[in-house]
PDB file of N, CA and C in Angstrom:
ATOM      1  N   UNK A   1    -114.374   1.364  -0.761  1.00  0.00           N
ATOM      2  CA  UNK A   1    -115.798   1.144  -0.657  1.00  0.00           C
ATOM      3  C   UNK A   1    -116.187   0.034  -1.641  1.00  0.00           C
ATOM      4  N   UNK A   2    -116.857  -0.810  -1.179  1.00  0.00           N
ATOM      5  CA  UNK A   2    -117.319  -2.413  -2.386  1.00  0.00           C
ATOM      6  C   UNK A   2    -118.358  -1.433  -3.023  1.00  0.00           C
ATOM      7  N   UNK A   3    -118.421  -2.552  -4.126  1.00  0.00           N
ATOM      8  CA  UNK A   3    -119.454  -2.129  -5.068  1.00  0.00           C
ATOM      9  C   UNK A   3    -120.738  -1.967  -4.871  1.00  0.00           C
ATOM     10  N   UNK A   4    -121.330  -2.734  -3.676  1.00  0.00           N
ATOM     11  CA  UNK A   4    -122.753  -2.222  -3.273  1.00  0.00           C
ATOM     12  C   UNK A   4    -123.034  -0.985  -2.412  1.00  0.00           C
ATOM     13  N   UNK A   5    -122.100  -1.110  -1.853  1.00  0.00           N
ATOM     14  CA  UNK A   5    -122.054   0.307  -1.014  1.00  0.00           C
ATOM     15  C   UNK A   5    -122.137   1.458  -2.090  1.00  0.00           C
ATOM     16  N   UNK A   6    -121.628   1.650  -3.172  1.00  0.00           N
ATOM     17  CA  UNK A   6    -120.807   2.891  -3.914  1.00  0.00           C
ATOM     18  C   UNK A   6    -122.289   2.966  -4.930  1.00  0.00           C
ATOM     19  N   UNK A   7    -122.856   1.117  -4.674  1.00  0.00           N
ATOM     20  CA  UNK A   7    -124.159   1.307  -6.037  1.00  0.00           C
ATOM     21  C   UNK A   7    -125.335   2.124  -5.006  1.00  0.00           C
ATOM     22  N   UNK A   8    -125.506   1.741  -4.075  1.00  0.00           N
ATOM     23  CA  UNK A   8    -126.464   2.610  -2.975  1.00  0.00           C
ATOM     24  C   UNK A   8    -126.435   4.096  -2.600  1.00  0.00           C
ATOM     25  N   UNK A   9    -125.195   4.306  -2.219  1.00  0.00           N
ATOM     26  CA  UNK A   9    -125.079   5.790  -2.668  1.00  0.00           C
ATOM     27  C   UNK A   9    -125.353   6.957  -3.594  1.00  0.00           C
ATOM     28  N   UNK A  10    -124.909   6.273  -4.792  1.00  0.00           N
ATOM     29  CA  UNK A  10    -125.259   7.044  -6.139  1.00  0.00           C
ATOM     30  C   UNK A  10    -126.821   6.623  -6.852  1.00  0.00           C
ATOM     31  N   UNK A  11    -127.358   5.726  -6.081  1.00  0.00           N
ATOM     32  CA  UNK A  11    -128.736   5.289  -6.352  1.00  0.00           C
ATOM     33  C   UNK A  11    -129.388   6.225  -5.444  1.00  0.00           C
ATOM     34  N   UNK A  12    -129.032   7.242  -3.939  1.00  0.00           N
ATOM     35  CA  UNK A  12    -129.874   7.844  -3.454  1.00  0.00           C
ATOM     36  C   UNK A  12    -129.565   9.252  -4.619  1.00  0.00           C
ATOM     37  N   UNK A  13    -128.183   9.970  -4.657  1.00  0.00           N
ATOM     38  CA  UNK A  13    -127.859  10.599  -5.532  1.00  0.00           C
ATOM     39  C   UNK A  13    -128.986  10.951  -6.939  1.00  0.00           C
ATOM     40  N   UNK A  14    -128.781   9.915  -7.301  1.00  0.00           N
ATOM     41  CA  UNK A  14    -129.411   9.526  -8.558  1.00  0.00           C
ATOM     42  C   UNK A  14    -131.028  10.064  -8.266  1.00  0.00           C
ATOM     43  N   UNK A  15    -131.478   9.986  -7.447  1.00  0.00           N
ATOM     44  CA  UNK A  15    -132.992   9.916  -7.010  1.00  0.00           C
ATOM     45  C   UNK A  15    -133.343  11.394  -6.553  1.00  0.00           C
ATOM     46  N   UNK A  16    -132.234  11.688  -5.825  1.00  0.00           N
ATOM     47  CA  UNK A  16    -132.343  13.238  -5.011  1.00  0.00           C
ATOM     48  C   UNK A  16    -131.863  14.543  -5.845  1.00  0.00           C
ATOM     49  N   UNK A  17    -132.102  14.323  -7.045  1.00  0.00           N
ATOM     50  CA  UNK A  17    -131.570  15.923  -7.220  1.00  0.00           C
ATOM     51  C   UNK A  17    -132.414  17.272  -7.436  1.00  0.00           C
ATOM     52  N   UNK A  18    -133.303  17.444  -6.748  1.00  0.00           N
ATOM     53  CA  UNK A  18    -133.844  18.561  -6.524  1.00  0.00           C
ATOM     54  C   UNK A  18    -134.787  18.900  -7.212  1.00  0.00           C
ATOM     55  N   UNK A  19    -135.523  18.058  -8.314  1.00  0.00           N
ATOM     56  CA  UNK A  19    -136.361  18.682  -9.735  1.00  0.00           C
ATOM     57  C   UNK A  19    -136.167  17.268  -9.729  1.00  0.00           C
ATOM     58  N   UNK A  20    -138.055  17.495 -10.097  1.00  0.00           N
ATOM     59  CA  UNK A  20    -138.410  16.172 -10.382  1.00  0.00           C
ATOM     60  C   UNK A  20    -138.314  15.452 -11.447  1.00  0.00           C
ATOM     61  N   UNK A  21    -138.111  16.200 -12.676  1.00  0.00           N
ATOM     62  CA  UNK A  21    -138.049  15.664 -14.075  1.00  0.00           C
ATOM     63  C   UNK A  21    -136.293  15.063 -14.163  1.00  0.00           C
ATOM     64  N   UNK A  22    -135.112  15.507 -13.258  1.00  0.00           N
ATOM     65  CA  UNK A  22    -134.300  15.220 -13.459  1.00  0.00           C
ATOM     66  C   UNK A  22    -134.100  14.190 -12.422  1.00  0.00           C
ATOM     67  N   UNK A  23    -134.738  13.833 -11.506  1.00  0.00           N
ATOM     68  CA  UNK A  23    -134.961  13.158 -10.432  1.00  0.00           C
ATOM     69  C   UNK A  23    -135.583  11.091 -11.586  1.00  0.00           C
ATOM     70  N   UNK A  24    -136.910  11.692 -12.318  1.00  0.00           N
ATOM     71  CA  UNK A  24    -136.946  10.425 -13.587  1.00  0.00           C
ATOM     72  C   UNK A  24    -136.202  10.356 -14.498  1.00  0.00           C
ATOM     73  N   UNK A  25    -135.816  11.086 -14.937  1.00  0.00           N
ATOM     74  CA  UNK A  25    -134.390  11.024 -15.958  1.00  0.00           C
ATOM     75  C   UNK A  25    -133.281  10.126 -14.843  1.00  0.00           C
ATOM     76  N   UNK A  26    -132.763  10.922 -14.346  1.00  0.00           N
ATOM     77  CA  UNK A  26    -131.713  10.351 -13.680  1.00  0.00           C
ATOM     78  C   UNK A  26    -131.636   8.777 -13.254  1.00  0.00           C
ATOM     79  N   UNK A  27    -132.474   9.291 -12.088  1.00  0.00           N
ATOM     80  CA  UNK A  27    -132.901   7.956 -10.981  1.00  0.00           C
ATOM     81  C   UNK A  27    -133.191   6.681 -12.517  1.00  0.00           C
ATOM     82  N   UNK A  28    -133.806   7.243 -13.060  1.00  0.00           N
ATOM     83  CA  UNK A  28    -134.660   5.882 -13.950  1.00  0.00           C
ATOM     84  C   UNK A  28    -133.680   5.495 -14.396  1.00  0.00           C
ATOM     85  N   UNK A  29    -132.774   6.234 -14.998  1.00  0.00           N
ATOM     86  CA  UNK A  29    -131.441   5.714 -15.546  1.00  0.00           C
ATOM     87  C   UNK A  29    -131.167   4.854 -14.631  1.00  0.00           C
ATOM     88  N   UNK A  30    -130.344   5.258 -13.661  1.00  0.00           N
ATOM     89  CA  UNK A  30    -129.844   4.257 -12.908  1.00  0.00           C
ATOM     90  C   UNK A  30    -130.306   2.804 -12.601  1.00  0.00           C
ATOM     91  N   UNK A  31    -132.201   3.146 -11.958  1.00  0.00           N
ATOM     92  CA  UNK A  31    -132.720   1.906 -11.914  1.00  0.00           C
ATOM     93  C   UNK A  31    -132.578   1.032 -13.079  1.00  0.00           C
ATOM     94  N   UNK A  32    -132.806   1.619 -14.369  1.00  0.00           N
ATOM     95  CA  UNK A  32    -132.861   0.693 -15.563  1.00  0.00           C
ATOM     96  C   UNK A  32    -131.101  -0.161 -15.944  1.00  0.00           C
ATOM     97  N   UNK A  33    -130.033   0.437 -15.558  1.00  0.00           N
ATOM     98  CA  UNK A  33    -128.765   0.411 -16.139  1.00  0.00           C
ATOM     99  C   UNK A  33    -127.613  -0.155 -15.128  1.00  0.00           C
ATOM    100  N   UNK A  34    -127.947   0.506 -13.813  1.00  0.00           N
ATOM    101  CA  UNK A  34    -126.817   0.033 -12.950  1.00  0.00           C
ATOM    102  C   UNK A  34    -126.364  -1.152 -12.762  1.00  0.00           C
ATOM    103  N   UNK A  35    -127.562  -2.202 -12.730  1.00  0.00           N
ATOM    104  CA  UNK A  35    -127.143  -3.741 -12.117  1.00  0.00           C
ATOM    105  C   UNK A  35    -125.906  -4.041 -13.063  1.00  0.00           C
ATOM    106  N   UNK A  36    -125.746  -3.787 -14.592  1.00  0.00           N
ATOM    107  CA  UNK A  36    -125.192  -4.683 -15.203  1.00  0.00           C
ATOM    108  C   UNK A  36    -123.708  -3.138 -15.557  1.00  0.00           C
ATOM    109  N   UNK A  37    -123.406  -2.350 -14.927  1.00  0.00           N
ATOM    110  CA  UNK A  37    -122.316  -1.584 -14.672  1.00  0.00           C
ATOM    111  C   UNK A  37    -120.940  -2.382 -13.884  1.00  0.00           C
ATOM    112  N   UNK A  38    -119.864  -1.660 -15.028  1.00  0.00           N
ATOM    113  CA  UNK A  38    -118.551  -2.314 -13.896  1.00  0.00           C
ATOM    114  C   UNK A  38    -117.779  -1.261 -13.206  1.00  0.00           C
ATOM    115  N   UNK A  39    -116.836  -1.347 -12.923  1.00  0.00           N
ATOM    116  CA  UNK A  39    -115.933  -0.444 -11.961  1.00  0.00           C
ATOM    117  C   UNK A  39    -116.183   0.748 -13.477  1.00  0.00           C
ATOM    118  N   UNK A  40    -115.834   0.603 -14.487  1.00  0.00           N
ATOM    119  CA  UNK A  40    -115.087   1.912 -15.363  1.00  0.00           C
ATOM    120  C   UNK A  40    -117.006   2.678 -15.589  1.00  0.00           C
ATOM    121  N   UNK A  41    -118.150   1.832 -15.374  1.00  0.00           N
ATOM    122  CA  UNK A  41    -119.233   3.127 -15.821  1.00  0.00           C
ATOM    123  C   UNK A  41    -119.880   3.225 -14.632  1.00  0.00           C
ATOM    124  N   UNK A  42    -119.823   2.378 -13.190  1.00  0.00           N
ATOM    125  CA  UNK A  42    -119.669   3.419 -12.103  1.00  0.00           C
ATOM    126  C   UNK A  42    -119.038   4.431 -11.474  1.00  0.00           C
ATOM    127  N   UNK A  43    -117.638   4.815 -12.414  1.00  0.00           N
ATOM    128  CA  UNK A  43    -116.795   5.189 -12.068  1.00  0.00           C
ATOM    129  C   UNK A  43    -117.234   6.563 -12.770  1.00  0.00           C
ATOM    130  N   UNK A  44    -117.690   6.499 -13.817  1.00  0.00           N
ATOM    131  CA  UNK A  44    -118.081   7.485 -14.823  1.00  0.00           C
ATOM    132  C   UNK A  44    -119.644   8.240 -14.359  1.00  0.00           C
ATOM    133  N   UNK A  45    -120.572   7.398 -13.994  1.00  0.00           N
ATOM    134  CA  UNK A  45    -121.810   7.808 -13.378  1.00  0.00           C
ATOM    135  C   UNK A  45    -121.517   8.583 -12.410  1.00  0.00           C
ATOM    136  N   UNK A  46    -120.174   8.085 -11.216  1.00  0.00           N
ATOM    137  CA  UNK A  46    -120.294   9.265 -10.080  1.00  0.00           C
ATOM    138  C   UNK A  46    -119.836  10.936 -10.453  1.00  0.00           C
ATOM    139  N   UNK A  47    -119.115  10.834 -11.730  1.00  0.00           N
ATOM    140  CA  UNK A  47    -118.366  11.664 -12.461  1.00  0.00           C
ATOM    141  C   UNK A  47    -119.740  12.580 -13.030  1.00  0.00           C
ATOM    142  N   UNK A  48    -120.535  11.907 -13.586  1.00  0.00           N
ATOM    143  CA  UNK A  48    -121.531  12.697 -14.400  1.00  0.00           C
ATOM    144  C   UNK A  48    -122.845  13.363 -13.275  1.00  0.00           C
ATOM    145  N   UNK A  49    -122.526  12.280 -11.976  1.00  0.00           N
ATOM    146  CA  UNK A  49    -123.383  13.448 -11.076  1.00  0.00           C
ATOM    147  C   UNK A  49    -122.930  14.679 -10.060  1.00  0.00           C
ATOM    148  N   UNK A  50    -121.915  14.309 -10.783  1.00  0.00           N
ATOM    149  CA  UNK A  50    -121.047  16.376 -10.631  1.00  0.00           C
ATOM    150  C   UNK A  50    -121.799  16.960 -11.390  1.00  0.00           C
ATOM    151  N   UNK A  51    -122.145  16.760 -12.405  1.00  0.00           N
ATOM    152  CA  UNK A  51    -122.582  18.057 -13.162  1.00  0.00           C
ATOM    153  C   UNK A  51    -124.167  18.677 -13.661  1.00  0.00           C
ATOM    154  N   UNK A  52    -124.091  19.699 -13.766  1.00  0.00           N
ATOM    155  CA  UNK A  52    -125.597  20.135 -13.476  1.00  0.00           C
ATOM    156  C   UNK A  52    -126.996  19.373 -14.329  1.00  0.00           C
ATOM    157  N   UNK A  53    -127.696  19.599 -13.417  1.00  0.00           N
ATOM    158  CA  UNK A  53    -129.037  18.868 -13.965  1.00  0.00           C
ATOM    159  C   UNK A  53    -129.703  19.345 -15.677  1.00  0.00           C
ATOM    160  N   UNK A  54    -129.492  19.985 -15.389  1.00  0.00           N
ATOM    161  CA  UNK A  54    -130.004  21.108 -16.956  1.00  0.00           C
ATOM    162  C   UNK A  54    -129.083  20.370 -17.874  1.00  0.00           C
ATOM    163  N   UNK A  55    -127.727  20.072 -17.589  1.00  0.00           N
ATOM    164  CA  UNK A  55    -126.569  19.586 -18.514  1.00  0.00           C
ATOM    165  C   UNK A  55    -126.806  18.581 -19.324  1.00  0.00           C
ATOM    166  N   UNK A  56    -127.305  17.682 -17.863  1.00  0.00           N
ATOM    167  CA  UNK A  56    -127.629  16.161 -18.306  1.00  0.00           C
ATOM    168  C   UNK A  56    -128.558  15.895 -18.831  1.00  0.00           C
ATOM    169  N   UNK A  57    -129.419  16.760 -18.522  1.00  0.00           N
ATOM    170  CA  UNK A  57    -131.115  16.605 -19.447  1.00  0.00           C
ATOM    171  C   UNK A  57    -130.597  16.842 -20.949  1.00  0.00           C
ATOM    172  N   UNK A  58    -130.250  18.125 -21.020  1.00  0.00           N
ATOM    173  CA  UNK A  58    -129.577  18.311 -22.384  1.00  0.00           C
ATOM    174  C   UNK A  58    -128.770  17.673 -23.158  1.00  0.00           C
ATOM    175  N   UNK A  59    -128.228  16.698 -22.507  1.00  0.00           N
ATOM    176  CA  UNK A  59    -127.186  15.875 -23.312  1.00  0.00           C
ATOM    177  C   UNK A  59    -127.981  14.274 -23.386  1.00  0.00           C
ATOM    178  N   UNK A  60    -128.962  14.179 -22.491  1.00  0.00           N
ATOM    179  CA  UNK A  60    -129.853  12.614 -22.402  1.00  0.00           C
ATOM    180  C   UNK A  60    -130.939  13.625 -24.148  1.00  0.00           C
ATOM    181  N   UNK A  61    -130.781  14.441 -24.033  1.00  0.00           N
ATOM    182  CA  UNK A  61    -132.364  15.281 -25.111  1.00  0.00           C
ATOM    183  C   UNK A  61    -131.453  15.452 -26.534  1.00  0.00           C
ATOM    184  N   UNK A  62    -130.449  15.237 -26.180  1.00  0.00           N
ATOM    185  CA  UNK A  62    -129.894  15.749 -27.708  1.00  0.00           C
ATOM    186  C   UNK A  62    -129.999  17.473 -28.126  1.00  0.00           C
ATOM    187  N   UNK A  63    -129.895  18.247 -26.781  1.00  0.00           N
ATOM    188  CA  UNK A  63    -130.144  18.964 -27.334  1.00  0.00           C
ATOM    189  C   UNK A  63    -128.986  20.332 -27.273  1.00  0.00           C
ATOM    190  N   UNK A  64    -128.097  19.502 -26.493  1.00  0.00           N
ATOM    191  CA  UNK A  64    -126.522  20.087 -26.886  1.00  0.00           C
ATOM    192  C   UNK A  64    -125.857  19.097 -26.387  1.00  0.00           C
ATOM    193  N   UNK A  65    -124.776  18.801 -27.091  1.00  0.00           N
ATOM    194  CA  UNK A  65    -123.607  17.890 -27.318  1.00  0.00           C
ATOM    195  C   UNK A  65    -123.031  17.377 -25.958  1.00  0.00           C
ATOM    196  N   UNK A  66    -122.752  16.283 -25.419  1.00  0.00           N
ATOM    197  CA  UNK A  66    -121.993  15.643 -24.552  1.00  0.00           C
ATOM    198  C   UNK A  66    -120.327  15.969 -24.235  1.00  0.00           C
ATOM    199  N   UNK A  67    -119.708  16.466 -23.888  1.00  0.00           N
ATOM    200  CA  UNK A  67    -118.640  16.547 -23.967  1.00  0.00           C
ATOM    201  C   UNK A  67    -117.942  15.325 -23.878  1.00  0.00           C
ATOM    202  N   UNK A  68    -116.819  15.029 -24.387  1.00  0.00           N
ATOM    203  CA  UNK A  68    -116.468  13.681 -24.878  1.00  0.00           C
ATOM    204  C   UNK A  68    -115.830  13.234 -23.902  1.00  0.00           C
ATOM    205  N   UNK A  69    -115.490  13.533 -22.638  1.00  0.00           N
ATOM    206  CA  UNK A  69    -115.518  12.489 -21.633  1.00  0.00           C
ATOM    207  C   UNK A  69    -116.444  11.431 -21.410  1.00  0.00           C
ATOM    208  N   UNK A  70    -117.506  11.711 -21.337  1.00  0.00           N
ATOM    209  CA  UNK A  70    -118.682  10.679 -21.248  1.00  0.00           C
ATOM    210  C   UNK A  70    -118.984  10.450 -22.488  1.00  0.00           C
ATOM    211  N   UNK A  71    -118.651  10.379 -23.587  1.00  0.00           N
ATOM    212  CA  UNK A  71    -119.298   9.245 -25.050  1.00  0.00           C
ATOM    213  C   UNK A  71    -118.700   7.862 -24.079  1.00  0.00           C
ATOM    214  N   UNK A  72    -119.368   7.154 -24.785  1.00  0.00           N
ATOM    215  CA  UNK A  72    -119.455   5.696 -24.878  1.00  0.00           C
ATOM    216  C   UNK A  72    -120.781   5.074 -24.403  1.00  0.00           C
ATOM    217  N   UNK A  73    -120.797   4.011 -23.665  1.00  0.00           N
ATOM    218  CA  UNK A  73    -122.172   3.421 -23.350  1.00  0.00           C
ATOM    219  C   UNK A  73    -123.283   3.801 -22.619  1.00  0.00           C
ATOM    220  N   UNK A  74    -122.319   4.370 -21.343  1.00  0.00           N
ATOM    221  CA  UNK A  74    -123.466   5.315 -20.428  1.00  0.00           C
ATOM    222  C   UNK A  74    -124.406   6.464 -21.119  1.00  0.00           C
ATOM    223  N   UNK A  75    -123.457   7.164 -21.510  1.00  0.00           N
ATOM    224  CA  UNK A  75    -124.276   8.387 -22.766  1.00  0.00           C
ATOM    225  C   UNK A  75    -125.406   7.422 -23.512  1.00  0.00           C
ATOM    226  N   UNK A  76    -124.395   7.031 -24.506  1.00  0.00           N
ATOM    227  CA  UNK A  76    -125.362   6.600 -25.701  1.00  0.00           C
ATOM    228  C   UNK A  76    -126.736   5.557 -25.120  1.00  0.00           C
ATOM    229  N   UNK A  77    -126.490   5.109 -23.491  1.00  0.00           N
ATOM    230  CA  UNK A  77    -128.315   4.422 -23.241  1.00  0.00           C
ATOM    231  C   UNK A  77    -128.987   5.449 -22.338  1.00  0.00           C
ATOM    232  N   UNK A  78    -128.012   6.795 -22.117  1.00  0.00           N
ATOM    233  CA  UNK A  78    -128.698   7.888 -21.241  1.00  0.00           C
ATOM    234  C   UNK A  78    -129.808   8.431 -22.404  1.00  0.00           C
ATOM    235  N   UNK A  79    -128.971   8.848 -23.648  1.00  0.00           N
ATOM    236  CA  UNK A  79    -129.924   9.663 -24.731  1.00  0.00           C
ATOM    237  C   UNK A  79    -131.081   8.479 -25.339  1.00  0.00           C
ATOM    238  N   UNK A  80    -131.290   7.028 -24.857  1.00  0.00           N
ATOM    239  CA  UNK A  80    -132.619   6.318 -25.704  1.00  0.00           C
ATOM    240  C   UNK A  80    -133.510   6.707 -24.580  1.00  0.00           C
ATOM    241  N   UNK A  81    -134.104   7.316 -23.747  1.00  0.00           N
ATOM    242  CA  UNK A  81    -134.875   7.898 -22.798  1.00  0.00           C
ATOM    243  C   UNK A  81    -136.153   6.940 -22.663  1.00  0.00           C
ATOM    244  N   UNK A  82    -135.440   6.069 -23.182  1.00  0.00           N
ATOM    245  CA  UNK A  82    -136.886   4.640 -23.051  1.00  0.00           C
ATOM    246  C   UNK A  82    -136.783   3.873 -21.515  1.00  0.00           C
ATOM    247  N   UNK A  83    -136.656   4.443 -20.417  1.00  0.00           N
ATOM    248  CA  UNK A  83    -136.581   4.363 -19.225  1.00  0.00           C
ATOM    249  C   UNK A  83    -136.869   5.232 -18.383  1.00  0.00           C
ATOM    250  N   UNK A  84    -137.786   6.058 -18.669  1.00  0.00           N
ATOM    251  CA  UNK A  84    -138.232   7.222 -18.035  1.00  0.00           C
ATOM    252  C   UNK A  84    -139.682   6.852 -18.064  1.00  0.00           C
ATOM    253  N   UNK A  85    -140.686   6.980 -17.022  1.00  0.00           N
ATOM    254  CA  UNK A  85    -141.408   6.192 -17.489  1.00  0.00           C
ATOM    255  C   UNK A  85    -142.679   6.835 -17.660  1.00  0.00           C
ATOM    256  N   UNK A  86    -143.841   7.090 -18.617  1.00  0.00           N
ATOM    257  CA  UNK A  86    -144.905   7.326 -19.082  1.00  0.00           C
ATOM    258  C   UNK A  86    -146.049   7.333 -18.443  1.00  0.00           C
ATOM    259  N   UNK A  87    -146.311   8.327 -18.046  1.00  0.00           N
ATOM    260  CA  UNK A  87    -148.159   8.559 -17.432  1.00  0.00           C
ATOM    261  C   UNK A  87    -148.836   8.081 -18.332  1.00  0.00           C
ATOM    262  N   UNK A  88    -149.718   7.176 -18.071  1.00  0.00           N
ATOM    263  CA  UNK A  88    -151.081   6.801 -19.398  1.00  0.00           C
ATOM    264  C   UNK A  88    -152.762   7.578 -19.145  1.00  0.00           C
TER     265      UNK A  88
END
């Protein structure tokens, strides 16, 4: 599958998960981060949307630990939550 195909997919993914707060968490991630992703943190994004929504909130919140498969870049711009975006 090319890379636009695999970025479209996990961009509906990203958008659809059932709860809306993890739906802006998520999705926003993606919108904010994907363009400039290579094979190894798309490879890792499809990996991290195996796992449950509650997980990822918690690990974007700091509010239990990442398991160390995912440290590195994806994590560390999942937890600046400065891409989620603000009702005024």
């Amino acid at each position: 599958m090319d890379r636009e195909h695999r970025l479209k997919r996990l961009r509906f993914r990203a958008w659809h998960r059932g709860v809306k707060e993890a739906d802006l968490l998520i999705g926003g991630f993606f919108d904010r981060y994907s363009a400039d992703w290579g094979p190894e943190e798309i490879a890792l994004f499809e990996e991290l949307l195996e796992e449950q929504d509650v997980d990822i909130m918690a690990w974007a919140m700091g509010i239990e630990p990442a398991p160390e498969r995912y440290a590195g870049t994806v994590m560390n711009a999942l937890k600046t939550l400065n891409y989620v975006p603000i009702a005024e």
